[in-house]
PDB file of N, CA and C in Angstrom:
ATOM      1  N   UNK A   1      -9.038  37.473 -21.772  1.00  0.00           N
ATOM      2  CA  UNK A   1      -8.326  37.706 -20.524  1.00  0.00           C
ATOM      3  C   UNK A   1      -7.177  36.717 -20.423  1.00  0.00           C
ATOM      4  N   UNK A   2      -5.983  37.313 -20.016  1.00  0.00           N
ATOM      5  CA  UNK A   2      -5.101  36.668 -19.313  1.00  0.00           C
ATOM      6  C   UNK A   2      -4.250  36.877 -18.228  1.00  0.00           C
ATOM      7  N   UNK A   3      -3.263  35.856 -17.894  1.00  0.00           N
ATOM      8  CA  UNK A   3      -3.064  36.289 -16.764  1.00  0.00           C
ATOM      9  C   UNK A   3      -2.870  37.280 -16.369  1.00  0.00           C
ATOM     10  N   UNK A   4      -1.634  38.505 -17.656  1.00  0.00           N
ATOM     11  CA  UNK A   4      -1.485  39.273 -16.934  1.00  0.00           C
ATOM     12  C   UNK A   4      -2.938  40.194 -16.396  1.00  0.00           C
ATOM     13  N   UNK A   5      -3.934  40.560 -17.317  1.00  0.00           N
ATOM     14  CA  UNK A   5      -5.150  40.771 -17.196  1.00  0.00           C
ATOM     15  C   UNK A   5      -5.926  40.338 -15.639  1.00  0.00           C
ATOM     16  N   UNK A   6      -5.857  39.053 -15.082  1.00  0.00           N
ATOM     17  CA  UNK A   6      -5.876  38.271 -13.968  1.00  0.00           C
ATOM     18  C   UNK A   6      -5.212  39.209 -12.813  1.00  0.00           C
ATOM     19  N   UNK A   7      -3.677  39.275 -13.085  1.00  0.00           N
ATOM     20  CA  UNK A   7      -3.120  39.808 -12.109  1.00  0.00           C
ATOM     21  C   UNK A   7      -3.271  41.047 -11.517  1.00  0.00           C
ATOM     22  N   UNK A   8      -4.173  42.022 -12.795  1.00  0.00           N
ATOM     23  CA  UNK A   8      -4.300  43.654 -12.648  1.00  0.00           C
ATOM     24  C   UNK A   8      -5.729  43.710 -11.982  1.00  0.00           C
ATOM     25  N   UNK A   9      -5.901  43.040 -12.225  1.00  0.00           N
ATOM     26  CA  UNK A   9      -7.868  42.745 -11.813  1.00  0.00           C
ATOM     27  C   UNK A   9      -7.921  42.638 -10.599  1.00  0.00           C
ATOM     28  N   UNK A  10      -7.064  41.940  -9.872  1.00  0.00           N
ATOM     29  CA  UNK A  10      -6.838  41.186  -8.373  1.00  0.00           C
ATOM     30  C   UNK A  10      -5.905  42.413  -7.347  1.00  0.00           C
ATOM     31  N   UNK A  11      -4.993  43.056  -8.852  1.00  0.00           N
ATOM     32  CA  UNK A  11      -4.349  44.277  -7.795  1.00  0.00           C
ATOM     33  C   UNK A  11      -5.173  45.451  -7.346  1.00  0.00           C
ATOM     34  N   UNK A  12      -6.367  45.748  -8.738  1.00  0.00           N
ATOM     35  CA  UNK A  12      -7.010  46.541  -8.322  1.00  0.00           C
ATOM     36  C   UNK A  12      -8.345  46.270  -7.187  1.00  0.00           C
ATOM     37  N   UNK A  13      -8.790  45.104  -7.231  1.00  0.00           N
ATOM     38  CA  UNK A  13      -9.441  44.825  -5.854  1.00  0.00           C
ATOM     39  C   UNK A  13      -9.045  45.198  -5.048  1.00  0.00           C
ATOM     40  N   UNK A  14      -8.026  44.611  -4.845  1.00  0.00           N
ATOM     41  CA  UNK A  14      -6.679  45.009  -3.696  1.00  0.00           C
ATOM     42  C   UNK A  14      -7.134  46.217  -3.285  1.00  0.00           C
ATOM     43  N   UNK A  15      -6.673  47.368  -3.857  1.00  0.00           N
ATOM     44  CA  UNK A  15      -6.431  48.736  -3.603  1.00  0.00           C
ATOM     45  C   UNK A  15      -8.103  49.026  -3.203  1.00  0.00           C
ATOM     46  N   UNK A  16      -8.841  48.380  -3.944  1.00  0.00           N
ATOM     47  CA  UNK A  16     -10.889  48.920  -3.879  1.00  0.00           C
ATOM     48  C   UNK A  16     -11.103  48.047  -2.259  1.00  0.00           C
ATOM     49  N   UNK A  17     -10.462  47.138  -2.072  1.00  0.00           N
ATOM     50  CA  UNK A  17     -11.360  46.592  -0.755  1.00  0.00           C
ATOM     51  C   UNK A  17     -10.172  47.772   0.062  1.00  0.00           C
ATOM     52  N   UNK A  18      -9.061  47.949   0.066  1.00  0.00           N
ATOM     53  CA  UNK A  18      -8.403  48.785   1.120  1.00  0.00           C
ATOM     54  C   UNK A  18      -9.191  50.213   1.451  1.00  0.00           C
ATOM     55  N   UNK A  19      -9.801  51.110  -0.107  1.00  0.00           N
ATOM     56  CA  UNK A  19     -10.063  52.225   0.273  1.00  0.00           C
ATOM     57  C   UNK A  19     -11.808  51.878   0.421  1.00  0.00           C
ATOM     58  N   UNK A  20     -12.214  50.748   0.201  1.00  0.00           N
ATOM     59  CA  UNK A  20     -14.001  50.576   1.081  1.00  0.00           C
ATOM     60  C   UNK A  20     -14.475  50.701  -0.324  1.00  0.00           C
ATOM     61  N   UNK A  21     -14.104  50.987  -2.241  1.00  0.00           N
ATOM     62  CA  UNK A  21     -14.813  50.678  -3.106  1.00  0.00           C
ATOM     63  C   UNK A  21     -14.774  49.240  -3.597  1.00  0.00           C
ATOM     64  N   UNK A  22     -14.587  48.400  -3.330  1.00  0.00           N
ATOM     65  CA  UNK A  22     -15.230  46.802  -3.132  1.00  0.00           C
ATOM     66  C   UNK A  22     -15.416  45.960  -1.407  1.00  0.00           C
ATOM     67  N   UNK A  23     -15.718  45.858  -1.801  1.00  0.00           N
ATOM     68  CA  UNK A  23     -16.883  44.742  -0.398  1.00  0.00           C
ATOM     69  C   UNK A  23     -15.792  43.705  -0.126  1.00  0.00           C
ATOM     70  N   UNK A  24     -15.488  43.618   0.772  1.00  0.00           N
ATOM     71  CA  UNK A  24     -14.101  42.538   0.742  1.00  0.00           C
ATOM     72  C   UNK A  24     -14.913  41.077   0.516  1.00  0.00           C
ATOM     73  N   UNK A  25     -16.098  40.489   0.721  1.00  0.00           N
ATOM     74  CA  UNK A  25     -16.589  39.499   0.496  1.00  0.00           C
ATOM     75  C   UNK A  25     -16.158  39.624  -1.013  1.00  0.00           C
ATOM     76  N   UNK A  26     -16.553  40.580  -1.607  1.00  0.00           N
ATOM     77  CA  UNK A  26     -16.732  39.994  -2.936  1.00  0.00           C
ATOM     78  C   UNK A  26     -15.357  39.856  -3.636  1.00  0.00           C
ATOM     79  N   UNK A  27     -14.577  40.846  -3.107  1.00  0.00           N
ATOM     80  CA  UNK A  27     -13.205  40.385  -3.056  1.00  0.00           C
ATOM     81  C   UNK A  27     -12.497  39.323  -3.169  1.00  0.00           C
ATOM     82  N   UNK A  28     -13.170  38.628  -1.895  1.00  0.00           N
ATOM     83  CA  UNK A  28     -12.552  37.375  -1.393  1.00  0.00           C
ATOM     84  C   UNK A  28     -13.430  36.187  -2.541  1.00  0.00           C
ATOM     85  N   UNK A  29     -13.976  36.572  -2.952  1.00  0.00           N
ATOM     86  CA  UNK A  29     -14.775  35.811  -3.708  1.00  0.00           C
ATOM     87  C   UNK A  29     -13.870  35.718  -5.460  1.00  0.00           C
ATOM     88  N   UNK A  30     -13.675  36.526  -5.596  1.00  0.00           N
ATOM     89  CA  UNK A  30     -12.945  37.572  -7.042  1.00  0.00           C
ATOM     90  C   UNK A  30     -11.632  36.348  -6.885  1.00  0.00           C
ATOM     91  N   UNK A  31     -10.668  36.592  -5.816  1.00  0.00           N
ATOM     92  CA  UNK A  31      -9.452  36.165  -5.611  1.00  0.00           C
ATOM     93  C   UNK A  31      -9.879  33.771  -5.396  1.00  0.00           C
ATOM     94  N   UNK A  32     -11.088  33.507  -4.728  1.00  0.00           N
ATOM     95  CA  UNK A  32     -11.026  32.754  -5.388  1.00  0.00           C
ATOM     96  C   UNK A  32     -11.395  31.979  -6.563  1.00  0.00           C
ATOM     97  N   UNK A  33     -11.964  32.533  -7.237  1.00  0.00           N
ATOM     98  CA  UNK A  33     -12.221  32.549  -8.870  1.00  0.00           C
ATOM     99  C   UNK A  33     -11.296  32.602  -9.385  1.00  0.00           C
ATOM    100  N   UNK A  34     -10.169  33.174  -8.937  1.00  0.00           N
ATOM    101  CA  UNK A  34      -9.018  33.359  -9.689  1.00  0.00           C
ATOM    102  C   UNK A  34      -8.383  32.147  -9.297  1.00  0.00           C
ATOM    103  N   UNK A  35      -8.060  31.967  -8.166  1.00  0.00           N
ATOM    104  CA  UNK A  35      -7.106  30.717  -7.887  1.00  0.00           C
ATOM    105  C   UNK A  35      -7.493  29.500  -8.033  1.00  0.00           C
ATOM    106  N   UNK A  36      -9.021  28.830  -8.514  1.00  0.00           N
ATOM    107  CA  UNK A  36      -9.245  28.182  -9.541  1.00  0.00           C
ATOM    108  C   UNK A  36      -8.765  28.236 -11.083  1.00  0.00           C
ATOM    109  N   UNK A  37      -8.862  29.296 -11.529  1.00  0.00           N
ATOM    110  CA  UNK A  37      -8.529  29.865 -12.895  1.00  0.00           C
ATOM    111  C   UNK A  37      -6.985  29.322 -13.164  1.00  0.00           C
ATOM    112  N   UNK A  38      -6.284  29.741 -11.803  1.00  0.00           N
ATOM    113  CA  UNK A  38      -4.601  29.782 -12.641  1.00  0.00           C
ATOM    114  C   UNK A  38      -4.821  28.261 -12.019  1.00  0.00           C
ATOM    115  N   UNK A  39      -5.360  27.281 -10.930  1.00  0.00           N
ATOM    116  CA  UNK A  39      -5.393  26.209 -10.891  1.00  0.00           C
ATOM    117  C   UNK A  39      -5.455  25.013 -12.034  1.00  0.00           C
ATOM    118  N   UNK A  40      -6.669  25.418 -12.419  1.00  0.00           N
ATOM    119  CA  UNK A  40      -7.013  25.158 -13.897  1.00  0.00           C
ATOM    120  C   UNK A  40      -5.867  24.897 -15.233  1.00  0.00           C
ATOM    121  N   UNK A  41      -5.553  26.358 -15.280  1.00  0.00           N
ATOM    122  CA  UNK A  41      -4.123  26.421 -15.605  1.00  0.00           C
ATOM    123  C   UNK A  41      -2.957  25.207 -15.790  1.00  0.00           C
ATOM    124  N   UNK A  42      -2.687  25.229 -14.358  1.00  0.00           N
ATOM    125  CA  UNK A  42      -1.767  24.528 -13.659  1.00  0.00           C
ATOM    126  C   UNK A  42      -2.078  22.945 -14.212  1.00  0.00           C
ATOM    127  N   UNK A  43      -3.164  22.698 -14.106  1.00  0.00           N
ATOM    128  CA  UNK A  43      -3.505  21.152 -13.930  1.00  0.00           C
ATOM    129  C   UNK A  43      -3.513  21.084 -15.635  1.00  0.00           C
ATOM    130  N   UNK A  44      -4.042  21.800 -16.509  1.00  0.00           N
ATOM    131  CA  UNK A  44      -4.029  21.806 -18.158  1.00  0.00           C
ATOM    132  C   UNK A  44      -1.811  21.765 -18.583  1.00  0.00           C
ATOM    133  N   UNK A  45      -1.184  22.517 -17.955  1.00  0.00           N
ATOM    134  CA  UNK A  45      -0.370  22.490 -18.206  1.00  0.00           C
ATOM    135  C   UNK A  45       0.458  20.652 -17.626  1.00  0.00           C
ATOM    136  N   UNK A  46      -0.135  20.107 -16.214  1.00  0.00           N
ATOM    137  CA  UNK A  46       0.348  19.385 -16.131  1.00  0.00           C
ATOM    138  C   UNK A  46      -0.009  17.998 -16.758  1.00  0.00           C
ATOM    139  N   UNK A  47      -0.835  18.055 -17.600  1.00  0.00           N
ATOM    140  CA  UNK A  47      -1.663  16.892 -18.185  1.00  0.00           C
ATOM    141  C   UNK A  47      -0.937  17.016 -19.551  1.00  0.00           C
ATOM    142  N   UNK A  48      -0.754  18.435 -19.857  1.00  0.00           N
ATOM    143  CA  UNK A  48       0.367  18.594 -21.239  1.00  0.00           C
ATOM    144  C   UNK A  48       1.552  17.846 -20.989  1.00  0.00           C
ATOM    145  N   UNK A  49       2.312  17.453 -19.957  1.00  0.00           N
ATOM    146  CA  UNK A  49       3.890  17.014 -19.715  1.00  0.00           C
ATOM    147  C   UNK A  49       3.633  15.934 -20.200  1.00  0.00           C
ATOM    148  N   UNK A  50       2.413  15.189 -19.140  1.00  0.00           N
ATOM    149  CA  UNK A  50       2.118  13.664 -18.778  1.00  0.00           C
ATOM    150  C   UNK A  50       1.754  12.933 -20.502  1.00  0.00           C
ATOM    151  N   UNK A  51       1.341  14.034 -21.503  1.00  0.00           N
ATOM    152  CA  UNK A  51       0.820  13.345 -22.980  1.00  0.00           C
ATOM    153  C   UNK A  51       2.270  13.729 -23.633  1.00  0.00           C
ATOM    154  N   UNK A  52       3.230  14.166 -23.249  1.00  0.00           N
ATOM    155  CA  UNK A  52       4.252  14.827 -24.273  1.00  0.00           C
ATOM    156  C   UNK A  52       3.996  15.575 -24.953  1.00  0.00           C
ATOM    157  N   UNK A  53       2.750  16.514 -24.231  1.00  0.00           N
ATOM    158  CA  UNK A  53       2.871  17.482 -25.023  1.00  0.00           C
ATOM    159  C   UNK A  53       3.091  19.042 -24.432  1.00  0.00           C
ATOM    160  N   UNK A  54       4.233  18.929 -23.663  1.00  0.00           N
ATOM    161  CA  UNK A  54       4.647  20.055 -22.628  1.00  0.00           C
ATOM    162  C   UNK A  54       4.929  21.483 -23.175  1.00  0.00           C
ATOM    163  N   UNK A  55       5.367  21.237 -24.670  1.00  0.00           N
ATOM    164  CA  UNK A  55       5.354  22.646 -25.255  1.00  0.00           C
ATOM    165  C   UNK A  55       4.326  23.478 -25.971  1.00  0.00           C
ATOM    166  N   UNK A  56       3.237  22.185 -25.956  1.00  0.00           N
ATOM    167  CA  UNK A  56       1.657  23.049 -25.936  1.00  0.00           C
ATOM    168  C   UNK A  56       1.476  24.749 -25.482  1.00  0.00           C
ATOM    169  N   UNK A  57       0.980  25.658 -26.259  1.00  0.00           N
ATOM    170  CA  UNK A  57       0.806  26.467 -25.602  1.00  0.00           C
ATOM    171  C   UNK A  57      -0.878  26.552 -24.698  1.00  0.00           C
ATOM    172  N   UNK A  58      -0.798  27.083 -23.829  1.00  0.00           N
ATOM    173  CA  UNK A  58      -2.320  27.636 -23.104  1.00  0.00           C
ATOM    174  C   UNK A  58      -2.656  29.094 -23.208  1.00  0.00           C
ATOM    175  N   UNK A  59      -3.312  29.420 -23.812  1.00  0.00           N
ATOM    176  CA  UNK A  59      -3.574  30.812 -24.345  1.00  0.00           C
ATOM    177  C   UNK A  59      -3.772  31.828 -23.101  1.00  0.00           C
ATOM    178  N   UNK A  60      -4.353  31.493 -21.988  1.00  0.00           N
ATOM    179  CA  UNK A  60      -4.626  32.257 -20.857  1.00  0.00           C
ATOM    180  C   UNK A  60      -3.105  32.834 -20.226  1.00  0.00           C
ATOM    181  N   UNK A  61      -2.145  31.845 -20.336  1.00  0.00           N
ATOM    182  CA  UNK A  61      -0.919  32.343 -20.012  1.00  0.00           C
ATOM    183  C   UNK A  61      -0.067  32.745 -21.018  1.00  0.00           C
ATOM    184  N   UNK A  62      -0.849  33.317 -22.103  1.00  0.00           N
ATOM    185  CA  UNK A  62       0.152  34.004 -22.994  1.00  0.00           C
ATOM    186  C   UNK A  62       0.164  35.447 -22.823  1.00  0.00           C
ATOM    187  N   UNK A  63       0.805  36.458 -22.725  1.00  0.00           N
ATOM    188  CA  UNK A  63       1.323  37.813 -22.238  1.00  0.00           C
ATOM    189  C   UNK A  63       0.792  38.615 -23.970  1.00  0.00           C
ATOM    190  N   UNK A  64       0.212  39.750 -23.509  1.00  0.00           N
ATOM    191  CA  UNK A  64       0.293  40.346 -25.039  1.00  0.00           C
ATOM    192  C   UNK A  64       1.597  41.060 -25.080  1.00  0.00           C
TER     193      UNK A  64
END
């Protein structure tokens, strides 16, 4: 999985809690799992700058 993977996952909740096929709890649950995830992310990428090693790649944010 990646992000973009992340992002389609979260759109289709989207659309399942609007028409009543997901539970918006679990929804809300889904979306923050995720915003740990790209958090995660975030904090791996910023620990890459701080070692010089900013052009590291992180595989989760690589696009197929």
């Amino acid at each position: 999985m990646n992000i973009e993977d992340l992002r389609e996952s979260l759109l289709d909740d989207f659309v399942g809690m609007k028409t009543g096929e997901v539970a918006i709890p679990l929804g809300k649950a889904r979306t923050a799992t995720a915003r740990t995830v790209v958090s995660s992310a975030k904090a791996e990428m910023d620990y890459n700058k701080q070692v010089g090693e900013a052009d590291k790649r992180i595989p989760f944010l690589e696009t197929a």
